[in-house]
Protein backbone atom coordinates (compact mmCIF):
# COMPACT_ATOMS: atom_id res chain seq x y z
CA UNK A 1 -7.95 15.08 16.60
CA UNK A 2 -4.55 14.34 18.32
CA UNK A 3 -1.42 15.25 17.04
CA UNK A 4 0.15 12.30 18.74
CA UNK A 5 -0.32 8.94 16.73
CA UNK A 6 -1.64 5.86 18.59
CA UNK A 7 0.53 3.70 20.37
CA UNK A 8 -0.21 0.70 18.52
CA UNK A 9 -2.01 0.68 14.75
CA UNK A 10 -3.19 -1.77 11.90
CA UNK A 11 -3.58 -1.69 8.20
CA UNK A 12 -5.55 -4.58 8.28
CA UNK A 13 -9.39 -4.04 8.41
CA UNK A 14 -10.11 -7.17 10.45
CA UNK A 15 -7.37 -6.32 13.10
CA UNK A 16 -9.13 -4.43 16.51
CA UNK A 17 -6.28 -2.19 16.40
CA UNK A 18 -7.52 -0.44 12.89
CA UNK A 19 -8.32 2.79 12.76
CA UNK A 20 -9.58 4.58 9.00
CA UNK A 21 -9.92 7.69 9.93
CA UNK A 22 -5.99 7.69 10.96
CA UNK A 23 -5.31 6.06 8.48
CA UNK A 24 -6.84 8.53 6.05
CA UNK A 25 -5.05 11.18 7.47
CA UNK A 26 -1.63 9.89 6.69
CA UNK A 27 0.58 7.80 8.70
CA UNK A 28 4.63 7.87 8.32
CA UNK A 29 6.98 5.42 10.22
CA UNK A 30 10.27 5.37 10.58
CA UNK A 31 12.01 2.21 12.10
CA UNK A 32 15.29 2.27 13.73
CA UNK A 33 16.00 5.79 11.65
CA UNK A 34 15.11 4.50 7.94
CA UNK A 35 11.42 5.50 6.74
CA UNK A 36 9.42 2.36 6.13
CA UNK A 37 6.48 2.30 3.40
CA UNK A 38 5.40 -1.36 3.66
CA UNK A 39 4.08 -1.68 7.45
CA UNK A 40 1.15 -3.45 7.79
CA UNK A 41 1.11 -2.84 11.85
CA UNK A 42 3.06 -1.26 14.69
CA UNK A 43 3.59 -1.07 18.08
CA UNK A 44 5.84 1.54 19.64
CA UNK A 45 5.47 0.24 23.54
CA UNK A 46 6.28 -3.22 22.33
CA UNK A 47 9.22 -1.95 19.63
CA UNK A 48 8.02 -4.01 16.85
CA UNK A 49 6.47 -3.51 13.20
CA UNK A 50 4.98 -5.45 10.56
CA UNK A 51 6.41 -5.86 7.27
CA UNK A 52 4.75 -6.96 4.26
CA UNK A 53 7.39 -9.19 2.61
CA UNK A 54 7.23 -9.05 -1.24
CA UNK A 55 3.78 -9.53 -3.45
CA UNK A 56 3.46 -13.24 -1.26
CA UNK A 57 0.20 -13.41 0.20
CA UNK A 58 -1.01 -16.26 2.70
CA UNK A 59 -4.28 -18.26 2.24
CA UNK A 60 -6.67 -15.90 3.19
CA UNK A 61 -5.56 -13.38 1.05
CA UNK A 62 -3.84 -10.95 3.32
CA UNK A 63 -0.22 -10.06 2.60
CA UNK A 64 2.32 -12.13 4.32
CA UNK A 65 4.26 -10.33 6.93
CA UNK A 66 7.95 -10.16 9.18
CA UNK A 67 7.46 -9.25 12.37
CA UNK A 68 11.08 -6.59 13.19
CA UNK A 69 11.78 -5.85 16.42
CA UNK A 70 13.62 -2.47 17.27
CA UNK A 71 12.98 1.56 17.37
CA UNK A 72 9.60 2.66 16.25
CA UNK A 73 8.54 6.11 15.16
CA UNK A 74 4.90 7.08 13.51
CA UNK A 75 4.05 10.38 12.47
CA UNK A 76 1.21 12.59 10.68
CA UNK A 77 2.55 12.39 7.03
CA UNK A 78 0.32 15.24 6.37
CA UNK A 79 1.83 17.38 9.19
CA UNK A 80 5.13 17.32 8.51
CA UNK A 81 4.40 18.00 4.01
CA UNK A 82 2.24 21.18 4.95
């Protein structure tokens, strides 16, 4: 398996860009310097992420989300702890 995270990845089982094996594996972000825990999806050729804002979730269920533009960061949580 790479060591390089994808360019673009979703939390979100119904999104194409979903990936559980990745996922699994462990997957930090940091945006614009501060480590984010709540990203549903990001994209680091674009520079954007998604946020899950609060407990709120939209009609189907899924969390609601904030789309930030700006810096974007993922790496291997589990390479960087060993």
């Amino acid at each position: 398996m790479s060591d390089t995270p994808p360019d673009r990845l979703a939390a979100n089982p119904n999104s194409p860009f979903y990936d559980e094996a990745l996922l699994e594996r462990g997957i930090g972000v940091r945006f614009n310097g501060a480590e984010k825990t709540n990203v549903e999806e990001y994209c680091v050729s674009e520079g954007w992420v998604r946020l899950s804002a609060g407990k709120a979730l939209d009609r189907a269920g899924n969390p609601m989300t904030v789309k930030l533009k700006g810096k974007v960061e993922p790496y291997f949580r589990a390479a960087t702890e060993e």
